[in-house]
Protein backbone atom coordinates (compact mmCIF):
# COMPACT_ATOMS: atom_id res chain seq x y z
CA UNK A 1 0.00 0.00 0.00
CA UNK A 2 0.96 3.27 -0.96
CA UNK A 3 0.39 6.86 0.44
CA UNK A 4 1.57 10.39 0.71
CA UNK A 5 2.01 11.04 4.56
CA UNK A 6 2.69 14.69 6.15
CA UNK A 7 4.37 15.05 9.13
CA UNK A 8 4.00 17.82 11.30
CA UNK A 9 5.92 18.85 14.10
CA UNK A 10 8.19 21.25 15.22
CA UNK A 11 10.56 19.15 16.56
CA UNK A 12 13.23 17.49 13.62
CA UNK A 13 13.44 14.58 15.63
CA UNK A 14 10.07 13.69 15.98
CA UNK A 15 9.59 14.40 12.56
CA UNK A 16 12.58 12.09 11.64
CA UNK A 17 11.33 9.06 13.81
CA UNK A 18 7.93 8.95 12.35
CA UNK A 19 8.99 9.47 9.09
CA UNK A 20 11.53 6.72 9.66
CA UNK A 21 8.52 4.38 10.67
CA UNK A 22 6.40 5.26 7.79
CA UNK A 23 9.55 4.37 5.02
CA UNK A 24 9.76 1.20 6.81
CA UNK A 25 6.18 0.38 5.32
CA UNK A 26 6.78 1.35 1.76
CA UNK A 27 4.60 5.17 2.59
CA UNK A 28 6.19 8.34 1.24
CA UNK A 29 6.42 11.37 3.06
CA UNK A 30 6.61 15.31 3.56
CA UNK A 31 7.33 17.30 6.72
CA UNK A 32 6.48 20.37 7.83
CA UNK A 33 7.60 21.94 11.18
CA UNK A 34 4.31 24.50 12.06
CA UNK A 35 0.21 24.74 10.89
CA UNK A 36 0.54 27.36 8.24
CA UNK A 37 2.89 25.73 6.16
CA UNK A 38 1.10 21.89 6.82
CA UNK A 39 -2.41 23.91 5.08
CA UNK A 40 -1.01 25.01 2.18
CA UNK A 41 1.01 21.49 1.67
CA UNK A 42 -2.54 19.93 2.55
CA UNK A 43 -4.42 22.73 -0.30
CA UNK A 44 -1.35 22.42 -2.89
CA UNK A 45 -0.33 18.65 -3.07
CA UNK A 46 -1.81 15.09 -2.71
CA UNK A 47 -1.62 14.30 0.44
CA UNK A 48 -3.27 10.99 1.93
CA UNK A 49 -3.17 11.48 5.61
CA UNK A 50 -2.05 13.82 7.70
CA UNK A 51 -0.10 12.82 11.08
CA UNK A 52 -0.36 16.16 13.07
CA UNK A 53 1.26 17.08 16.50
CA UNK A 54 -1.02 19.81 18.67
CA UNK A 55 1.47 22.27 20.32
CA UNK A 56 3.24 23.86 18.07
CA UNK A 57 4.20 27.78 17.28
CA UNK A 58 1.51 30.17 15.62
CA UNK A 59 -1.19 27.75 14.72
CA UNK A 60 -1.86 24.91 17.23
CA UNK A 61 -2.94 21.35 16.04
CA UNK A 62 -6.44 21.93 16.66
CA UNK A 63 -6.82 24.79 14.79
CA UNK A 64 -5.17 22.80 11.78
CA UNK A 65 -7.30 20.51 11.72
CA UNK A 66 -10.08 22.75 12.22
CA UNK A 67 -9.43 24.59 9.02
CA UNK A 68 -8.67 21.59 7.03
CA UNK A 69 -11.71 19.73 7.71
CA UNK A 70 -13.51 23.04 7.32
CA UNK A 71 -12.29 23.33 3.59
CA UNK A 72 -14.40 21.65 0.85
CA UNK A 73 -10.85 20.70 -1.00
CA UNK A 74 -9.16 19.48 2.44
CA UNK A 75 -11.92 18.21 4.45
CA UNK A 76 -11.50 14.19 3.26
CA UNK A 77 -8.10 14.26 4.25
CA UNK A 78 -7.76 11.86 7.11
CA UNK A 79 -5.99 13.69 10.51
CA UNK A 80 -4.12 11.35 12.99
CA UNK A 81 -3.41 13.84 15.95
CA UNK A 82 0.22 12.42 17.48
CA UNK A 83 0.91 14.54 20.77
CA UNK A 84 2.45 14.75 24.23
CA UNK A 85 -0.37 15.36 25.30
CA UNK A 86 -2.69 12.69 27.11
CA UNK A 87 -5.40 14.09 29.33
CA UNK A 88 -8.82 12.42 28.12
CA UNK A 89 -10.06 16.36 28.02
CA UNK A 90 -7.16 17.10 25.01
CA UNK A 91 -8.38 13.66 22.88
CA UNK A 92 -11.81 15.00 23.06
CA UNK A 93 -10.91 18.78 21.95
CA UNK A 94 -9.09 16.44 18.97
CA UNK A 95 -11.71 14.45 18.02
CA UNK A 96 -14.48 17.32 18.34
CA UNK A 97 -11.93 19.19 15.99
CA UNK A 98 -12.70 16.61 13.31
CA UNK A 99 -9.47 14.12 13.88
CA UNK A 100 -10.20 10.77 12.96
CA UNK A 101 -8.06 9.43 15.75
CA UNK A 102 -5.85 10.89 18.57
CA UNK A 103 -2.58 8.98 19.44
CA UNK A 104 -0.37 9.81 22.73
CA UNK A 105 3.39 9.92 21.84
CA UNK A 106 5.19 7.90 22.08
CA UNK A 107 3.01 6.17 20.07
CA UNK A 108 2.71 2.21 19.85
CA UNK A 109 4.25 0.92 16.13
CA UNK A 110 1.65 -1.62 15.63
CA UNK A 111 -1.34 0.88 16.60
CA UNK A 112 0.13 3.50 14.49
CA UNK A 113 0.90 1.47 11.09
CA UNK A 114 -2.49 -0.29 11.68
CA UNK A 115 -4.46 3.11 11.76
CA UNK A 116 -2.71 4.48 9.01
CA UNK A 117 -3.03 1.77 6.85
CA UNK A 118 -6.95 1.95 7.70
CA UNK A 119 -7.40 5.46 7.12
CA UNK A 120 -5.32 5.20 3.63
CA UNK A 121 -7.85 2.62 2.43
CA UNK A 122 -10.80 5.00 3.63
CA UNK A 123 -9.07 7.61 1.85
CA UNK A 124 -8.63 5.76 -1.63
CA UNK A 125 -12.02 4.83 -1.44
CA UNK A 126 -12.89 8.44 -0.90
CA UNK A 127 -10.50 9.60 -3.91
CA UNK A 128 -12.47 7.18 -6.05
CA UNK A 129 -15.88 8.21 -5.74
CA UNK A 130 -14.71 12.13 -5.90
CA UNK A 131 -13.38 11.37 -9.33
CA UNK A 132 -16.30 9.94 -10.41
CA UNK A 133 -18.77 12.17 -9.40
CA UNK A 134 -16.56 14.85 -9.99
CA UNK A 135 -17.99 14.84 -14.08
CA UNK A 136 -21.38 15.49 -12.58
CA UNK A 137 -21.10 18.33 -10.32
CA UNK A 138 -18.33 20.51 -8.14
CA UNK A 139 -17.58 18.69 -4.41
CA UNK A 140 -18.81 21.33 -2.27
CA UNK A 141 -19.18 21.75 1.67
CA UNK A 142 -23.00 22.34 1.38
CA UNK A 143 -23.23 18.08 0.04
CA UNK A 144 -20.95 17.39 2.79
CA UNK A 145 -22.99 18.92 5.69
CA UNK A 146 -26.01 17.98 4.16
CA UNK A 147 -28.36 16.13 6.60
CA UNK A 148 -25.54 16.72 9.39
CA UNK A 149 -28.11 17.55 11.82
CA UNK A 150 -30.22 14.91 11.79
CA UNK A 151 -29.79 12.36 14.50
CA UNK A 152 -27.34 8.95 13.21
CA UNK A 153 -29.10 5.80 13.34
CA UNK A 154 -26.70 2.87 15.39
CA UNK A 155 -26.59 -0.13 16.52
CA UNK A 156 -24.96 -1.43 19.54
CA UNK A 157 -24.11 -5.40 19.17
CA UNK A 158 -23.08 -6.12 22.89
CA UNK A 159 -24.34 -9.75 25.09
CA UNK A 160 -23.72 -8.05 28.13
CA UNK A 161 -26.94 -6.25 29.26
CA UNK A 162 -25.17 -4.23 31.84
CA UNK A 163 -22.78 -2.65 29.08
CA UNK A 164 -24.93 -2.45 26.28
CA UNK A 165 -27.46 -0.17 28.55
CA UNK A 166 -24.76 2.16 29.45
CA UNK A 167 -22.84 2.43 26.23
CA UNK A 168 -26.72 2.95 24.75
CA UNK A 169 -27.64 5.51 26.97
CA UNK A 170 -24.61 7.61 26.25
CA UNK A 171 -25.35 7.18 22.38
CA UNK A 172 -28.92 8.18 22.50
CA UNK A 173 -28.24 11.66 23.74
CA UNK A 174 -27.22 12.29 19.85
CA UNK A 175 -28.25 9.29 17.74
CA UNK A 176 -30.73 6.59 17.35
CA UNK A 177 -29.51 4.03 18.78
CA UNK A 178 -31.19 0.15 18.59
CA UNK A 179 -29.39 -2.77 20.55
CA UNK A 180 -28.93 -6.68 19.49
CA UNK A 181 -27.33 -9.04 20.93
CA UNK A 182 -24.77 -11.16 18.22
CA UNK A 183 -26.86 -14.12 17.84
CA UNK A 184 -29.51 -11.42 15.55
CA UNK A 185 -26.51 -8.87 14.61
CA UNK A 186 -26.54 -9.87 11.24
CA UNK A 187 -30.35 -9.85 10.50
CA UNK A 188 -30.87 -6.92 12.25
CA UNK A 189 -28.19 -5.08 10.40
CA UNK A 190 -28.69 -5.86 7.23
CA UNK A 191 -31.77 -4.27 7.39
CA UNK A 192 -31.68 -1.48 9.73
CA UNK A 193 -29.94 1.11 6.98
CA UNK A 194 -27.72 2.13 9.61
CA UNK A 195 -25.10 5.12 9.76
CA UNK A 196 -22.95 3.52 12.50
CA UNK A 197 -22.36 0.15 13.99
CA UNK A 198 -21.00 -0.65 17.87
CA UNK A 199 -19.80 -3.79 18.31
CA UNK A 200 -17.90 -4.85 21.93
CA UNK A 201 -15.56 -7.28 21.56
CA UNK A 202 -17.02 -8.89 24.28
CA UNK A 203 -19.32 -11.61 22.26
CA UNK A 204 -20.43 -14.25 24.26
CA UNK A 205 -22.55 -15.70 21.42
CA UNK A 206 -20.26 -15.17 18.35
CA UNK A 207 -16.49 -14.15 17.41
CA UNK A 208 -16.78 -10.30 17.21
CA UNK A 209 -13.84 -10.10 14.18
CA UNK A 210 -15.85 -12.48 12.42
CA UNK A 211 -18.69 -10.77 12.86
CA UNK A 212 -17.36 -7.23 11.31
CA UNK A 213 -15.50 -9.61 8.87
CA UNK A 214 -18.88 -10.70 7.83
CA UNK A 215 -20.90 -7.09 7.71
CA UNK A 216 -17.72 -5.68 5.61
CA UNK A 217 -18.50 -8.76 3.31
CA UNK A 218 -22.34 -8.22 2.00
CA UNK A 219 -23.73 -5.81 0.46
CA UNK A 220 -26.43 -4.36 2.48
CA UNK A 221 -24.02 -3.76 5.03
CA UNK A 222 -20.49 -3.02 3.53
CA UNK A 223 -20.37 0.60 3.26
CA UNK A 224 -22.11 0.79 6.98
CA UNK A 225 -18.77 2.30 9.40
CA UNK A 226 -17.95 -0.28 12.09
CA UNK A 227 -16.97 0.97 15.46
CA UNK A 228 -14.88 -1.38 17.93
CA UNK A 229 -15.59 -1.24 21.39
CA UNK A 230 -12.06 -2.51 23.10
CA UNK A 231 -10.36 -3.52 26.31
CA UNK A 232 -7.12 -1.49 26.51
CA UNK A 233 -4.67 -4.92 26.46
CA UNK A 234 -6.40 -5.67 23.01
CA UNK A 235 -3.87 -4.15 20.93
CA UNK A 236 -3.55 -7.19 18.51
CA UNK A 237 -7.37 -7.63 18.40
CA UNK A 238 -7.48 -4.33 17.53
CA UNK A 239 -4.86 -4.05 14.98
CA UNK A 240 -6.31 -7.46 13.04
CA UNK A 241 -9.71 -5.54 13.25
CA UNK A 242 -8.56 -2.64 11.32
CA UNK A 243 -7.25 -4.94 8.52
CA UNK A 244 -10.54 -6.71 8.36
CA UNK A 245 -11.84 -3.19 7.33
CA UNK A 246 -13.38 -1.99 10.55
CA UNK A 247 -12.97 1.43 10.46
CA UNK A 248 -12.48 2.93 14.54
CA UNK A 249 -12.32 1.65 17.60
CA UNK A 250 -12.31 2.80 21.43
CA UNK A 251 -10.98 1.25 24.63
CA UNK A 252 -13.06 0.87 27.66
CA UNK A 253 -14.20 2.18 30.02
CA UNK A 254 -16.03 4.12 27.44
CA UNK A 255 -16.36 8.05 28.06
CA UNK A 256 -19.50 9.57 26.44
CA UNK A 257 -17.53 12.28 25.07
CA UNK A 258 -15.24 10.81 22.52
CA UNK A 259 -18.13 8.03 22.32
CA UNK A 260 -20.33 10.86 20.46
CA UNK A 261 -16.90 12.41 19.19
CA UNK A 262 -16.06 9.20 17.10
CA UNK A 263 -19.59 8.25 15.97
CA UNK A 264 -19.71 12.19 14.58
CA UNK A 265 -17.03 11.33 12.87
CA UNK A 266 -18.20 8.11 11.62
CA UNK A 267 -21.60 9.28 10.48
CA UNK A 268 -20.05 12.45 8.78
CA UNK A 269 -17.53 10.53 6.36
CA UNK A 270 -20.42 7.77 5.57
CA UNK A 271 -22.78 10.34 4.60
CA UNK A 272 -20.27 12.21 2.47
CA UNK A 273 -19.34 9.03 1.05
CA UNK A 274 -23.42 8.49 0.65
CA UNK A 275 -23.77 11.73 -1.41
CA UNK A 276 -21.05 10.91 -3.55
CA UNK A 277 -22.55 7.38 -4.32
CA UNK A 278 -25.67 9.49 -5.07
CA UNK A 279 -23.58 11.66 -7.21
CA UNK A 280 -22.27 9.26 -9.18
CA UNK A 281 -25.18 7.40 -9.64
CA UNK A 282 -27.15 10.22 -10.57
CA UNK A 283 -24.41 11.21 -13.56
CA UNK A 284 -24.75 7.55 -14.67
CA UNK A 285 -28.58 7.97 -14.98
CA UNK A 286 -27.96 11.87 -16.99
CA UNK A 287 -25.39 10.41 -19.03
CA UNK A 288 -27.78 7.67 -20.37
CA UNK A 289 -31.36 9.66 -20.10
CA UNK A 290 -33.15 11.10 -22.20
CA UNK A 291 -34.20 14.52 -20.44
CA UNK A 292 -37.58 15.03 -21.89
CA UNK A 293 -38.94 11.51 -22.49
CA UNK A 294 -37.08 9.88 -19.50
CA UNK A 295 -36.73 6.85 -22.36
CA UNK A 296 -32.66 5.40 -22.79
CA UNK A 297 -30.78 8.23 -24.74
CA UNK A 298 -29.04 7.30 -28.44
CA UNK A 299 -25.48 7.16 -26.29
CA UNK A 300 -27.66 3.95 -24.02
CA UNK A 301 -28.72 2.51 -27.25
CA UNK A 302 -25.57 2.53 -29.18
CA UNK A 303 -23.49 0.29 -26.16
CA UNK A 304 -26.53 -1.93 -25.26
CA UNK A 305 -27.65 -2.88 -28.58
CA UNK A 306 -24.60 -4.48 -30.23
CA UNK A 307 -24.63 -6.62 -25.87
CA UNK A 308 -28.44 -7.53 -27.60
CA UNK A 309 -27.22 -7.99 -31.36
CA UNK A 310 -24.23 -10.04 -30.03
CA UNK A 311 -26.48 -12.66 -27.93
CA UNK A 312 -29.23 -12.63 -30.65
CA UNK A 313 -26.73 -14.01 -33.31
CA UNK A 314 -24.48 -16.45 -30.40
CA UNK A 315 -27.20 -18.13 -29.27
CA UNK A 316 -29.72 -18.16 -32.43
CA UNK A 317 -32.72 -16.01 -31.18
CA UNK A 318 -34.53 -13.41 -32.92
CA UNK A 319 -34.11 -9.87 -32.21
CA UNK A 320 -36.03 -6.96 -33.64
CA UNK A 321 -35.65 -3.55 -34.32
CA UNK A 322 -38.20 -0.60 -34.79
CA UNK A 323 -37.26 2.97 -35.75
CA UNK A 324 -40.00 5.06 -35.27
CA UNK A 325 -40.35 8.98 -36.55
CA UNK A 326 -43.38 11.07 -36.46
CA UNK A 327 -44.73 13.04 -39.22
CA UNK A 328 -44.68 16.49 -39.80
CA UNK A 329 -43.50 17.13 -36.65
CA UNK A 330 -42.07 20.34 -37.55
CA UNK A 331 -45.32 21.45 -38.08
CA UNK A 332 -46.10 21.31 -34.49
CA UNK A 333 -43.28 23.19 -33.31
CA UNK A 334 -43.78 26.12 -36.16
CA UNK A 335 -47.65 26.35 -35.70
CA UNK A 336 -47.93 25.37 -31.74
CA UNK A 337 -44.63 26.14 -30.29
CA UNK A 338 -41.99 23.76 -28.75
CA UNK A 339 -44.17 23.59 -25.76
CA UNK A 340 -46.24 22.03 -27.30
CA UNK A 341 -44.08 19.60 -29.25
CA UNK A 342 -42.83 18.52 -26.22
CA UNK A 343 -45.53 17.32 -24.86
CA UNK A 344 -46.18 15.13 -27.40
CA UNK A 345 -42.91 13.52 -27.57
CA UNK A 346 -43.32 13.14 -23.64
CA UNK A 347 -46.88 11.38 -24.09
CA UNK A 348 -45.57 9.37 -27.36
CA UNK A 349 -42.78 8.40 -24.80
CA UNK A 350 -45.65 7.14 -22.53
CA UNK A 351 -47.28 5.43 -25.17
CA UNK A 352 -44.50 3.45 -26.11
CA UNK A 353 -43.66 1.73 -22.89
CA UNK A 354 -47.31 1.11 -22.44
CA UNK A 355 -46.63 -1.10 -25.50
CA UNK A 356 -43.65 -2.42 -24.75
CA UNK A 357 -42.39 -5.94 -22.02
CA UNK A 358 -40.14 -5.02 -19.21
CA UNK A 359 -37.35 -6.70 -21.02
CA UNK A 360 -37.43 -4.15 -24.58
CA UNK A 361 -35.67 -1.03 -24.85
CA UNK A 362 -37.29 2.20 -26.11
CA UNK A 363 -34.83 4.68 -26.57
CA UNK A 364 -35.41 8.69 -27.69
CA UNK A 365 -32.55 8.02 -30.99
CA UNK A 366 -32.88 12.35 -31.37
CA UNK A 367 -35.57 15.14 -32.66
CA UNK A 368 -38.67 13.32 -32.61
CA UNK A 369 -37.20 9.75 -33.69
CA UNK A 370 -37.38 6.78 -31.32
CA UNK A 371 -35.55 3.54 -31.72
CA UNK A 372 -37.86 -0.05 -29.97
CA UNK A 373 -35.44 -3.13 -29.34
CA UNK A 374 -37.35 -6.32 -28.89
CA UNK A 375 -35.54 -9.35 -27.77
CA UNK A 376 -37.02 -12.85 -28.27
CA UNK A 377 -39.11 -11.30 -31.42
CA UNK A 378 -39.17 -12.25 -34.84
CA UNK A 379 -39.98 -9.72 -37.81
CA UNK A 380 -43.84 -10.59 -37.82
CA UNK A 381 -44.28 -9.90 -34.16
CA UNK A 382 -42.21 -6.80 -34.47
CA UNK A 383 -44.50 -5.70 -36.95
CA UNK A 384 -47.55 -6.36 -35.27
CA UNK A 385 -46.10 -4.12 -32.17
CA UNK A 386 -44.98 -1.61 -34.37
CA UNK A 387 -48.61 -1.99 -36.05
CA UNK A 388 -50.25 -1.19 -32.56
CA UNK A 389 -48.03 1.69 -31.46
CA UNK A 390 -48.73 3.46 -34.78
CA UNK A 391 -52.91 2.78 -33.82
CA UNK A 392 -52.49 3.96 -30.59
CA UNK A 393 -50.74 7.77 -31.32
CA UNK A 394 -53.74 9.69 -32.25
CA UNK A 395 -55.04 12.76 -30.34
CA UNK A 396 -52.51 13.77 -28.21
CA UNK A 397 -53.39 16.70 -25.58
CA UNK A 398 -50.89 19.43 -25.61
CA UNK A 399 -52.08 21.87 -22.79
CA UNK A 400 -54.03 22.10 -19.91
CA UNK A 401 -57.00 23.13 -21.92
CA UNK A 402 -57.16 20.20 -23.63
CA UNK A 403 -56.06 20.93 -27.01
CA UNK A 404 -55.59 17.96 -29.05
CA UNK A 405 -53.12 17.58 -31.60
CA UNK A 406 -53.25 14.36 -34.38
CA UNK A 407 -50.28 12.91 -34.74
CA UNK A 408 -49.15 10.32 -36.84
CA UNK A 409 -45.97 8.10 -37.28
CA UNK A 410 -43.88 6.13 -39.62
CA UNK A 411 -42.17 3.43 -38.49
CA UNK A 412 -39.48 0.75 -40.16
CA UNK A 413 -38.55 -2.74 -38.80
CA UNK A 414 -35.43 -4.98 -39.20
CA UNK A 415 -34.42 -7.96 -37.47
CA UNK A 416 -30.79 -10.11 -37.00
CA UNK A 417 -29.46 -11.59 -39.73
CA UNK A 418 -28.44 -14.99 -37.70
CA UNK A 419 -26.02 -15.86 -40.01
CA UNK A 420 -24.13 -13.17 -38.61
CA UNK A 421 -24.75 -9.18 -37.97
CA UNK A 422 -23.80 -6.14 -35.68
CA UNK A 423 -26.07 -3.54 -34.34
CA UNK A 424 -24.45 -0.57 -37.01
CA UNK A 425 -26.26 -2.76 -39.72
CA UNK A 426 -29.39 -3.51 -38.22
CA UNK A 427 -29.98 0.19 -37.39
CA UNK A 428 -29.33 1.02 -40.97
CA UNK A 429 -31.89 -1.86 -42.81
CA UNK A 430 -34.49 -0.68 -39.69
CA UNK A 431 -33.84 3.23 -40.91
CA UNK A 432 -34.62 1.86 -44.55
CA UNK A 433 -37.79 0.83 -44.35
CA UNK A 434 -38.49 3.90 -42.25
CA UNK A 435 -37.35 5.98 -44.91
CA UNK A 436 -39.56 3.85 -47.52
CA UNK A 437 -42.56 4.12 -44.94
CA UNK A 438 -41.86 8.20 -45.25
CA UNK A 439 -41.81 7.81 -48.87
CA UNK A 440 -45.07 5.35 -49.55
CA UNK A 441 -47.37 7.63 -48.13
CA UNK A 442 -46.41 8.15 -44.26
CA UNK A 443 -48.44 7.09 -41.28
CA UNK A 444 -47.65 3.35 -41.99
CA UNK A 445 -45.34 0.46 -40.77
CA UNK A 446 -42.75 -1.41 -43.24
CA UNK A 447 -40.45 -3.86 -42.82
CA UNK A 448 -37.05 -4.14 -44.02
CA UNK A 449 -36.28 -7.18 -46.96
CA UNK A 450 -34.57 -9.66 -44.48
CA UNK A 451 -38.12 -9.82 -42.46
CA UNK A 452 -39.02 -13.85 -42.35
CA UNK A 453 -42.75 -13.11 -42.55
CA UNK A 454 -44.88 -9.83 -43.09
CA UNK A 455 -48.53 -9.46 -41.33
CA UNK A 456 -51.74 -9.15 -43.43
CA UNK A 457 -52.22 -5.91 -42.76
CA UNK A 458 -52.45 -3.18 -45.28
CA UNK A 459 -50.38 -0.77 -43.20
CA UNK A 460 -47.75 -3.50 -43.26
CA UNK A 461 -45.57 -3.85 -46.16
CA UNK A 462 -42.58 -4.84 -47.27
């Protein structure tokens, strides 16, 4: 695994022994001895997690950490406080501060590499959904606060009544907090939608690493942060915990401070991570939707068809293809407006899937042409659906006062050439017959020449 690490500290040989430690595990790193200088390395380069001491000249660590997580172009940037100090009132201030952990010099080697290494892999996985929802919309601190106020939902896993009442209690002064015992941990997580998860590693029912081993591992529950409840002589527990994924921990006895402190912290990153996700899923849906209709756009149709055209002709079934285009439908737009020719591409949109099985494709191909893929159909029964869609336009209403406009469509239909084809063809013999459907008189369906059968139907020829 490798990272970009800052040091800070004022002290050179501080500085030199943790960067000595992080070499040893293949990290690269940058120092810088006060806070000013550590934001502008934080604002300027790629930096991966910073490891930042608290008392320091000018700017303390607090403040640092303060202003980075306060900045929408710093604030995903893990902070590992790493101080003298060691009064439980100073790892509050850090975690309140927005520190994702606070470590007491001099620090243990296997706690140290074991939390870095964890917050790297929350930080790559962070990296990766920025980039990708980066094409849809500017990372701002507005999506990142978004919802902050609302109370988390947890759930404490603990067997021991005594300890799951009192670690509850503290909890539900901020969160929602429900309580299982690990015999129904899984159940009840998978389907609780829950922001943060508390389990002690005192199980008596089940193995508590195989447990968070096991929520990391399905979906419902993988992206759900995992918070370890510790004794203090637990450091190997711990550190094998962190590798399994789980993603903080605290020793006991549990204060309700940095209790709330790390489930704040917990909760924030998941929902940022949650609005990302969103992000990115919402970009996939633009880049493939048609605005208007809400039918697949042409850039859909033009990577799923040849999937279609390629298992039509592999495996020997049918596959059909209709290209629809109304008529005169610049007429509309010159005499009615665009508002009006809008709404009758939305309700022709309507009117196709009405027609249409859950597994075809209707697709808005541009202007006011459509494109129908229809697995599992020959050329007759293409033709026949292509017969009923053209029935079916009609009056179409085109404002709220009811003013209905006829429209009328001409529509072509092709179908796979088993003996071998690709999707560039098909389009083209299925925009033949349209343009021969345009050219024998409009308002009618025709077929293309490779169709196996043609309907009795006077409105479909070949």
């Amino acid at each position: 695994m490798t990272a970009r690490i800052l040091v800070v500290d004022d002290v050179p040989a501080n500085v030199k022994l943790l960067e000595a430690r992080l070499r040893a595990e293949y990290f690269e790193t940058v120092a810088a001895t006060n806070g000013q200088d550590a934001l502008e390395i934080c604002e300027s380069g790629r930096i991966d997690l910073v490891l930042l001491d608290v008392m320091m000249p000018g700017i303390d660590g607090f403040e640092v950490c303060r202003r980075l997580k306060a900045n929408p172009s710093t604030m995903h940037i893990p902070v590992v406080i790493v101080t003298a100090l060691d009064d439980q009132n100073d790892r509050i201030a850090g975690l309140d501060a927005g520190a994702d952990d606070f470590l007491t010099k001099p620090a243990n080697d296997l706690q140290l590499i074991s939390r870095v290494k964890s917050l790297v892999r929350l930080k790559s996985l962070t990296d990766e959904l920025r980039l990708r929802a980066s094409t849809a919309r500017t990372i701002g601190l507005e999506d990142h606060r978004r919802g902050v106020d609302q109370p988390a939902r947890v759930l404490l896993v603990d067997d021991r009544e005594s300890s799951r009442n009192r670690v509850a209690a503290m909890a539900s002064t901020e969160a929602v907090v429900d309580v299982v015992g690990s015999h129904g941990a899984t159940a009840k997580a998978a389907t609780g939608d829950y922001e943060c998860i508390i389990i002690s590693t005192n199980l008596e029912g089940s193995d508590p690493l195989r447990l968070c081993s096991h929520l990391k591992a399905v979906d419902q529950t993988r992206h759900a942060p995992i918070l370890l409840i510790a004794d203090p002589v637990d450091d190997d527990r711990v550190a094998r915990a962190l590798e399994l994924g789980v993603n903080d921990y605290l020793t006991r006895p549990v204060v309700q401070q940095e209790l709330l402190a790390r489930i704040r912290t917990q909760v924030r990153r998941k929902r940022y991570n949650d609005q990302l996700r969103s992000s990115v899923a919402r970009s996939i849906e633009m880049a493939v939707t048609d605005g208007l209709t809400g039918l697949h756009n042409r850039r859909y149709l033009d990577t799923h068809l040849d999937t279609l055209v390629e298992r039509s002709v592999a495996h020997g079934r049918p596959l059909s293809v209709v290209m629809l285009d109304l008529d005169h439908f610049k007429r509309i737009n010159d005499t009615l407006g665009h508002d009006a020719g809008d709404q009758v591409l939305r309700e022709v949109a309507k009117r196709l899937r009405r027609n249409l099985r859950g597994l075809d494709l209707a697709c808005r191909y541009g202007g006011e042409e459509f494109v129908l893929a229809m697995p599992e159909t020959p050329a007759r029964s293409a033709g026949l659906v292509a017969e009923r869609i053209r029935t079916q336009l009609g009056n179409i209403p085109v404002d709220a006062a009811g003013t209905l406009v006829p429209v009328s469509a001409s529509l072509g239909v092709a179908t796979v050439d088993l003996a071998g084809d690709d999707s560039a063809a098909l389009l083209k013999r299925a925009d033949a017959a349209l343009y021969r459907a345009k050219h024998g008189g409009r308002n009618r369906v025709i077929l293309d020449e490779h169709a196996d059968a043609v309907a009795a139907s006077g409105k479909i020829a070949v």
